[in-house]
Protein backbone atom coordinates (compact mmCIF):
# COMPACT_ATOMS: atom_id res chain seq x y z
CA UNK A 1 23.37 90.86 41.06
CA UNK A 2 19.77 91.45 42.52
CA UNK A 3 19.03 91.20 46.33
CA UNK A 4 18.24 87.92 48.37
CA UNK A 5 14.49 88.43 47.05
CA UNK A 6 15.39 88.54 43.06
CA UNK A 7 16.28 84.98 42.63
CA UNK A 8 17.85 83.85 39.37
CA UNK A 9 15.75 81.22 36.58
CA UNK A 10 15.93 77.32 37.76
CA UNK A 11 16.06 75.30 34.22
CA UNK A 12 12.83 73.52 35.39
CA UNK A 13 10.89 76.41 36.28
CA UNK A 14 12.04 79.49 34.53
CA UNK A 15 8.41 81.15 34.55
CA UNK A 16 8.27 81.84 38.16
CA UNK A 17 8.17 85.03 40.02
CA UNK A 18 11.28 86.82 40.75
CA UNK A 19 10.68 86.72 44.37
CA UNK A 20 10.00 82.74 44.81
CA UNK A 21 12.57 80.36 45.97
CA UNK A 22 12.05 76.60 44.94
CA UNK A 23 12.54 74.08 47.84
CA UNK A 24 14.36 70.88 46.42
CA UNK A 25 13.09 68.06 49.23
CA UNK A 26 15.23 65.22 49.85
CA UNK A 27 17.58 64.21 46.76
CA UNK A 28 17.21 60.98 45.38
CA UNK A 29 15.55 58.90 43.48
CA UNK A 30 12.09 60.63 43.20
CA UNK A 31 9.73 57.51 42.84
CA UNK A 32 10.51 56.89 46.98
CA UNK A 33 9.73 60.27 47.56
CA UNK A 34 5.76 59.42 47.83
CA UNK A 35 6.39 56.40 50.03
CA UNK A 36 8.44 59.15 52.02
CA UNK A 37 5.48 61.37 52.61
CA UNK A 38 3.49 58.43 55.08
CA UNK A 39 5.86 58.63 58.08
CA UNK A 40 5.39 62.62 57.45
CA UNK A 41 1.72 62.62 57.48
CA UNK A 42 1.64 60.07 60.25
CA UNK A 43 4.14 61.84 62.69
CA UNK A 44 2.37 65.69 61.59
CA UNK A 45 -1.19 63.80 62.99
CA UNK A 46 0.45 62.70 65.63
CA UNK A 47 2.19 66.08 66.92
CA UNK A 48 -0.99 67.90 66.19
CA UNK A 49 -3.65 65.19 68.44
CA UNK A 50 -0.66 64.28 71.21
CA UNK A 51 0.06 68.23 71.02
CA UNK A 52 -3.40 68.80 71.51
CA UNK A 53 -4.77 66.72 74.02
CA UNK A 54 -1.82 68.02 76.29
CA UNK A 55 -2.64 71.79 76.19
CA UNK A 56 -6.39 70.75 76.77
CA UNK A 57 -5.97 68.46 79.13
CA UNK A 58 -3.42 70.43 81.54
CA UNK A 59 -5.73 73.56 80.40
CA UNK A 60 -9.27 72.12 81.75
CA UNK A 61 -7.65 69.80 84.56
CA UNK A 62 -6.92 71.87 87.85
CA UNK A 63 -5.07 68.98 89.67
CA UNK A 64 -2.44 69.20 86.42
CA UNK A 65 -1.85 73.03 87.11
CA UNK A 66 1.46 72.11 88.47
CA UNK A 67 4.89 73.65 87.49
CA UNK A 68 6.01 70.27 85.70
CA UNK A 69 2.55 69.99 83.83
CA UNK A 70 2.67 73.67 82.97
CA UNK A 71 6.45 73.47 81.42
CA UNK A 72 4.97 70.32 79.44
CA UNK A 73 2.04 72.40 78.34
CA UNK A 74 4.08 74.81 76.76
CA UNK A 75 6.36 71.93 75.25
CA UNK A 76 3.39 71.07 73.55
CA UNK A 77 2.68 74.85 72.03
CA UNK A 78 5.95 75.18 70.68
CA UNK A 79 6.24 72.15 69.25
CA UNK A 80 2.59 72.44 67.62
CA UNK A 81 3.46 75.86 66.65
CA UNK A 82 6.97 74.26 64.93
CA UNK A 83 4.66 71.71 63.13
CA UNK A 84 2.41 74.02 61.37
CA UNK A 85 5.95 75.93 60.34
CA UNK A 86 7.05 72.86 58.63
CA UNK A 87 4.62 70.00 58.27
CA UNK A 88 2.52 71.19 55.64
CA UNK A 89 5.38 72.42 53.53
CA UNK A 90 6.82 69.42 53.65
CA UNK A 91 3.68 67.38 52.82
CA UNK A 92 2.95 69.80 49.57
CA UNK A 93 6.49 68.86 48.48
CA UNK A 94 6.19 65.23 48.55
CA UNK A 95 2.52 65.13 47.45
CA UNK A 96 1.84 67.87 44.72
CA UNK A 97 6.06 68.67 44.02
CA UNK A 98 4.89 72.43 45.52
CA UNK A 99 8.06 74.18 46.73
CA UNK A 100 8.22 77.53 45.76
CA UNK A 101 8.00 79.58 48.50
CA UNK A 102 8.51 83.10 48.45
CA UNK A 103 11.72 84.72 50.11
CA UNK A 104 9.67 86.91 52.66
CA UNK A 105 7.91 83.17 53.78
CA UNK A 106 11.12 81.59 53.59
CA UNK A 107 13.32 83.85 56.05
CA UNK A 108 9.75 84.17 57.91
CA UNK A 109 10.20 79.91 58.26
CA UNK A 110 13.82 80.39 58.72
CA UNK A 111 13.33 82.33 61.59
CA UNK A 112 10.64 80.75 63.33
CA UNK A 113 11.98 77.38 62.96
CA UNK A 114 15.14 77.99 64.43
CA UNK A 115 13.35 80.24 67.26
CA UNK A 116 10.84 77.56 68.31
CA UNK A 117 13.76 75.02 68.88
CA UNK A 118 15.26 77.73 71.11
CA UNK A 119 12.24 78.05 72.71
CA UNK A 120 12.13 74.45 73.17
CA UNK A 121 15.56 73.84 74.74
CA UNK A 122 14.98 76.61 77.31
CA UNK A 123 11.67 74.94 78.26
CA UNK A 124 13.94 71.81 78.48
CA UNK A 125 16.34 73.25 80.90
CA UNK A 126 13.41 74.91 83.01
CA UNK A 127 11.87 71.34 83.03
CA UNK A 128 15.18 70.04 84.49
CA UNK A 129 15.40 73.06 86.87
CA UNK A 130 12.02 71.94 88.01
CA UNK A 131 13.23 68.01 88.59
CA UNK A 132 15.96 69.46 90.57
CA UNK A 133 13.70 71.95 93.05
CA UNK A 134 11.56 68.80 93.24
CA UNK A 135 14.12 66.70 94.62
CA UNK A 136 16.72 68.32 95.84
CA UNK A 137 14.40 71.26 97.73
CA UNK A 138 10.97 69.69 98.23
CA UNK A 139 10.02 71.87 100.80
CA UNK A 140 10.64 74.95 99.27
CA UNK A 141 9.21 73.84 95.66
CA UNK A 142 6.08 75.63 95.94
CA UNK A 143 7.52 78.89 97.09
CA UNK A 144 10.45 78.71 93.91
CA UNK A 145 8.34 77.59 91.06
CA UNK A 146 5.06 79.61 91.63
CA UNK A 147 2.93 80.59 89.09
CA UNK A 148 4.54 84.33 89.01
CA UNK A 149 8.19 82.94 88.17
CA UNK A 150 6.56 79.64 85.57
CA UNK A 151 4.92 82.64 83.78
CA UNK A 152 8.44 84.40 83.53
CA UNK A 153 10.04 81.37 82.52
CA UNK A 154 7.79 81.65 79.43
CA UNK A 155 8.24 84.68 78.42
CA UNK A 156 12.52 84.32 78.77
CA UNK A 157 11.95 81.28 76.29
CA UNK A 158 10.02 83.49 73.85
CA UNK A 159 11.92 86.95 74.10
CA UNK A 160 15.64 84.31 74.15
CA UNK A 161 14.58 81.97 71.16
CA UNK A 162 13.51 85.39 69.06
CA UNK A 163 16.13 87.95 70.07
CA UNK A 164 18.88 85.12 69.23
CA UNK A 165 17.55 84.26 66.20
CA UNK A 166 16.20 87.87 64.94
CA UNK A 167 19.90 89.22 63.70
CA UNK A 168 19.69 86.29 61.19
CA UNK A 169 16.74 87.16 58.35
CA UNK A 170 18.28 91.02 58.59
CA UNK A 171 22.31 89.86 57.64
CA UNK A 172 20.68 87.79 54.96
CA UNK A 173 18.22 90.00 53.87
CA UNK A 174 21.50 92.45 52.70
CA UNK A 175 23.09 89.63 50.57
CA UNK A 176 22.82 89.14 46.78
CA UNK A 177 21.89 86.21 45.38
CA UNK A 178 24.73 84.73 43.11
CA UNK A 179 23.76 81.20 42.66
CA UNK A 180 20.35 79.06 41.77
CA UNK A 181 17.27 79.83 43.64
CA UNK A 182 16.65 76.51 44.54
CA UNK A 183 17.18 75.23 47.98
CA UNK A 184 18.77 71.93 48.59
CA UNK A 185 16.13 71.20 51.99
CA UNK A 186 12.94 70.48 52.96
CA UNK A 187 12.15 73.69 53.85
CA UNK A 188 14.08 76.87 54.59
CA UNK A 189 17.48 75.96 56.46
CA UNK A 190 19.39 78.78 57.77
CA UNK A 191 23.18 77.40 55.97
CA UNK A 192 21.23 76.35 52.94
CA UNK A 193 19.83 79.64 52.23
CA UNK A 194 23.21 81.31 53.00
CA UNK A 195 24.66 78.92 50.50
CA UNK A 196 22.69 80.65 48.07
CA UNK A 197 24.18 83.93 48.42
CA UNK A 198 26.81 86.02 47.36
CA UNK A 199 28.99 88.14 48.62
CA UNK A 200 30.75 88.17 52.56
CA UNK A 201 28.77 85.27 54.44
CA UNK A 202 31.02 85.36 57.12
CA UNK A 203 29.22 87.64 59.75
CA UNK A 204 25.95 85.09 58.11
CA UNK A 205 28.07 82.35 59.06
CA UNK A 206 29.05 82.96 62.65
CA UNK A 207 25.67 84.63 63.77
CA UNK A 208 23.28 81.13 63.27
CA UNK A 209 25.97 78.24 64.24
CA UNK A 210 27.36 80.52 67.32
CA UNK A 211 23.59 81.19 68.35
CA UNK A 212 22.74 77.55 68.11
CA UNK A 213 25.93 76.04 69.36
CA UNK A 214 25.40 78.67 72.79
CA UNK A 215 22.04 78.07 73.31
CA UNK A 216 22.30 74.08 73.48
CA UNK A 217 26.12 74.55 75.16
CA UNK A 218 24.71 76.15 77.90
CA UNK A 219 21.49 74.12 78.15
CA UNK A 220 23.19 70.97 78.18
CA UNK A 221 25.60 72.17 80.22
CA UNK A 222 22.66 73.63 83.07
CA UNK A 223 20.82 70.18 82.70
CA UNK A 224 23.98 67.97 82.81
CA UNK A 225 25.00 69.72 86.42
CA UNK A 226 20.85 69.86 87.79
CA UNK A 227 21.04 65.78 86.76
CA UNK A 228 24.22 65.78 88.80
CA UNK A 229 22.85 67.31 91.98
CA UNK A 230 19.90 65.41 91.85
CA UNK A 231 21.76 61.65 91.64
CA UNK A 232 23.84 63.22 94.52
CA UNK A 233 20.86 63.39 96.69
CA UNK A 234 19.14 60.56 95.08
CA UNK A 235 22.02 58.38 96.24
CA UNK A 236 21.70 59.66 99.96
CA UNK A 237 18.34 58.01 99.78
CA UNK A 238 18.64 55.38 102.57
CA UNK A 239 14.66 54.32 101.60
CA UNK A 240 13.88 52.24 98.41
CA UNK A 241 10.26 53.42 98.08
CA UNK A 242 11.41 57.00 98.29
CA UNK A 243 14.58 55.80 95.84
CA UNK A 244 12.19 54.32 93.04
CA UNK A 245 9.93 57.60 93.33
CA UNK A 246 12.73 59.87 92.96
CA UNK A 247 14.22 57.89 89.98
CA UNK A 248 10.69 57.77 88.40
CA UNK A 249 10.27 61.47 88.80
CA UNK A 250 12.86 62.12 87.14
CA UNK A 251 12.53 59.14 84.44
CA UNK A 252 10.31 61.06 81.67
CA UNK A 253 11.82 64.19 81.36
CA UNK A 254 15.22 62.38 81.09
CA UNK A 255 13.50 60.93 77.83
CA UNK A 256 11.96 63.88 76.95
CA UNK A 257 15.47 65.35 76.64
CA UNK A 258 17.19 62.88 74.69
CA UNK A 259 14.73 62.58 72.26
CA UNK A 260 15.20 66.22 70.47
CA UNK A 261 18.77 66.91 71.99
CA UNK A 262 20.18 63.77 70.39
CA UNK A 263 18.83 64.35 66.58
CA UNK A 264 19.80 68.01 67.27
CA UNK A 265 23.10 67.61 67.64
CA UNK A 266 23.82 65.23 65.33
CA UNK A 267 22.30 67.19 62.77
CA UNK A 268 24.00 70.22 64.00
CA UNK A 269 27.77 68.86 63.86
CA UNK A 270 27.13 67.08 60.86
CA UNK A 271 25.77 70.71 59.27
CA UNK A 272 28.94 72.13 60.75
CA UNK A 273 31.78 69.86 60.47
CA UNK A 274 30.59 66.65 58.27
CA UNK A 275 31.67 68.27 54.93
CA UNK A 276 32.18 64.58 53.72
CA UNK A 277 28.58 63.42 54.61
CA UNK A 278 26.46 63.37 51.86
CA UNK A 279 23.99 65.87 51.62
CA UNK A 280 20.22 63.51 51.50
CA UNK A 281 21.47 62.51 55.48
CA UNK A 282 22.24 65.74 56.00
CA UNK A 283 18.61 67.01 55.44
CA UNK A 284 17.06 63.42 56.62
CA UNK A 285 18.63 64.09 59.96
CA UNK A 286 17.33 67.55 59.87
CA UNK A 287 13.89 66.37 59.45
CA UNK A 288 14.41 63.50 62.01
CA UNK A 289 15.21 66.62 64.40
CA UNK A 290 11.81 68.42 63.13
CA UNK A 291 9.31 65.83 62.91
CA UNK A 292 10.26 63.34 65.69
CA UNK A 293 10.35 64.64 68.89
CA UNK A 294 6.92 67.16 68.54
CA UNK A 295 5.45 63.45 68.15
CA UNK A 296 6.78 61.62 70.71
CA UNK A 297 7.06 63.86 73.70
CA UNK A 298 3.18 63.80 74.10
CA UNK A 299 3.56 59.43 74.32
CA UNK A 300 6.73 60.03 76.54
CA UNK A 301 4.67 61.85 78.97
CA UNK A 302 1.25 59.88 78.54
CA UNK A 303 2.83 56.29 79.02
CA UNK A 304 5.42 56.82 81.31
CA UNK A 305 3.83 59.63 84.06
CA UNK A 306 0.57 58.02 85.59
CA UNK A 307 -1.11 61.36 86.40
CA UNK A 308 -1.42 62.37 82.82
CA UNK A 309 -2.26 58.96 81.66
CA UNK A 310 -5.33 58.75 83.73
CA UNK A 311 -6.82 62.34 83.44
CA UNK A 312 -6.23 61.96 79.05
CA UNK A 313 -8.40 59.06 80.15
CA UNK A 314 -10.69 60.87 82.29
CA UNK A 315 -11.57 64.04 80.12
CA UNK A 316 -12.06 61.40 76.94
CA UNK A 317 -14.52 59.59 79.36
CA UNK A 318 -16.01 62.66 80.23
CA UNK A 319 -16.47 64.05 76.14
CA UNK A 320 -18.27 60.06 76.06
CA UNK A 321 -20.30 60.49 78.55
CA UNK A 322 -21.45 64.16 77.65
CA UNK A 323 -22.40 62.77 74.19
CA UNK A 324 -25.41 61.28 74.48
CA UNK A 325 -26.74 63.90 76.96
CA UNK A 326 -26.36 66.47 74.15
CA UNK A 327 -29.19 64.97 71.94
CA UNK A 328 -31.65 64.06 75.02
């Protein structure tokens, strides 16, 4: 049998290279499969701009160089970095039926997929961390989140999301491929890839669910018990204004957390234990996961915090202004 980059002929496209995997989309009725590729496009712009005008806007804006603002602005990169991983993949499938990929891309998606959403959940938990300081400890705030230890906090999300997720392309990498090279996805899912494979998947097996199922275990976990302190205190709260504030502080990032968590881990149990669901809502939820969240956090935080609403609004009144100048 030949190594995980010798793939084996698909009856639809037996002249392709060796080393090229064929990504399947969504099963199902093909002629909805155009109609499907809208909601992509529209929810890749919308990552992308919302993505976007965060980093520039808490980039250019001193007042927004605040530990909240900062965790949000790396929110952002990740999930416009997770985007470009998957987005326009996903858009050549549905548009132009392009899913080869070759295996080197495809454990290089595989990996940086699954890294970026570790990323993300640790930025998550440092977000909630933050509500907590905020709240529980405003006095000391400053002097816990300064820009020495936000700076750390970034670099634990990069070096935890890749060292947790780096064992996976090597124990695949040293597996033969014993079945079709075509993967059942949307792009290059860490159990659909192994499904390909021959061989002992077991060590395969443990290394990406028990990575996953630790990582958002003991995020949840963290942010369940920093939520817990902080309706303690909020609760001692004998004024209303300062009741409402703390609630409202607290009120976005609350959203901001259900809004990948819950797609995440239905997808994830599903992947792990829903052997009887069928496999197109297995891969829909997957995509809900991917394609969701990047787009909405950006609205979450625009809409519901006032502070980022009006300086968006104040650096696109600025670019107006500047306009006309330009040509004078």
């Amino acid at each position: 049998s030949s190594t995980l980059s010798k793939t084996m002929e698909s009856p639809n496209h037996t002249n392709m290279s060796p080393s090229v995997f064929f990504l399947l989309g969504i099963p199902g009725p093909g002629q909805f499969h155009p109609w499907l590729s809208l909601p992509v496009c529209c929810l890749g712009t919308a990552t992308v701009v919302g993505n976007l005008t965060i980093v520039v806007v808490v980039a250019t804006e001193p007042a927004l160089h605040k530990p909240v603002y900062l965790f949000l602005c790396m929110l952002s990169t990740i999930d416009l970095a997770a985007s470009v991983s998957t987005v326009p993949k996903l858009l050549a499938i549905r548009w132009c039926g392009a899913g080869h990929i070759s295996a080197s891309t495809c454990l290089a998606q595989m990996f940086f997929i699954h890294a970026f959403c570790m990323m993300e959940s640790t930025v998550l938990l440092a977000m909630a961390f933050d509500r907590y300081v905020a709240v529980c400890h405003p006095l000391r705030y400053a002097t816990v989140l300064s820009d020495a230890i936000i700076a750390r906090i970034g670099v634990v999300a990069m070096e935890r999301g890749s060292l947790l997720m780096l064992p996976c392309p090597f124990l695949i990498g040293r597996l033969s491929v014993c079945q079709s090279h075509g993967i059942p996805h949307t792009y290059c899912e860490h159990v659909a890839v192994v499904k390909l494979a021959g061989g002992d998947t077991r060590p395969n097996r443990v290394c990406g669910p028990r990575a996953a199922l630790l990582v958002i275990g003991v995020d949840l976990f963290c942010i369940r018990l920093s939520y817990a302190l902080i309706a303690q205190a909020v609760l001692r709260l004998s004024s209303r204004e300062a009741l409402s504030k703390a609630l409202g502080t607290c009120g976005s990032h609350v959203c901001v957390i259900l809004i990948p968590y819950t797609p995440a881990l239905f997808s994830f149990f599903t992947g792990c234990f829903g052997h009887h669901v069928p496999l197109h809502i297995h891969i829909l939820l997957a995509n809900v996961y991917l394609l969701f969240p990047p787009a909405l956090n950006p609205v979450v935080y625009g809409v519901k915090t006032k502070e980022t609403r009006e300086r968006v609004v104040r650096v696109f009144q600025r670019k107006q202004g500047s306009g006309p100048k330009a040509f004078e």
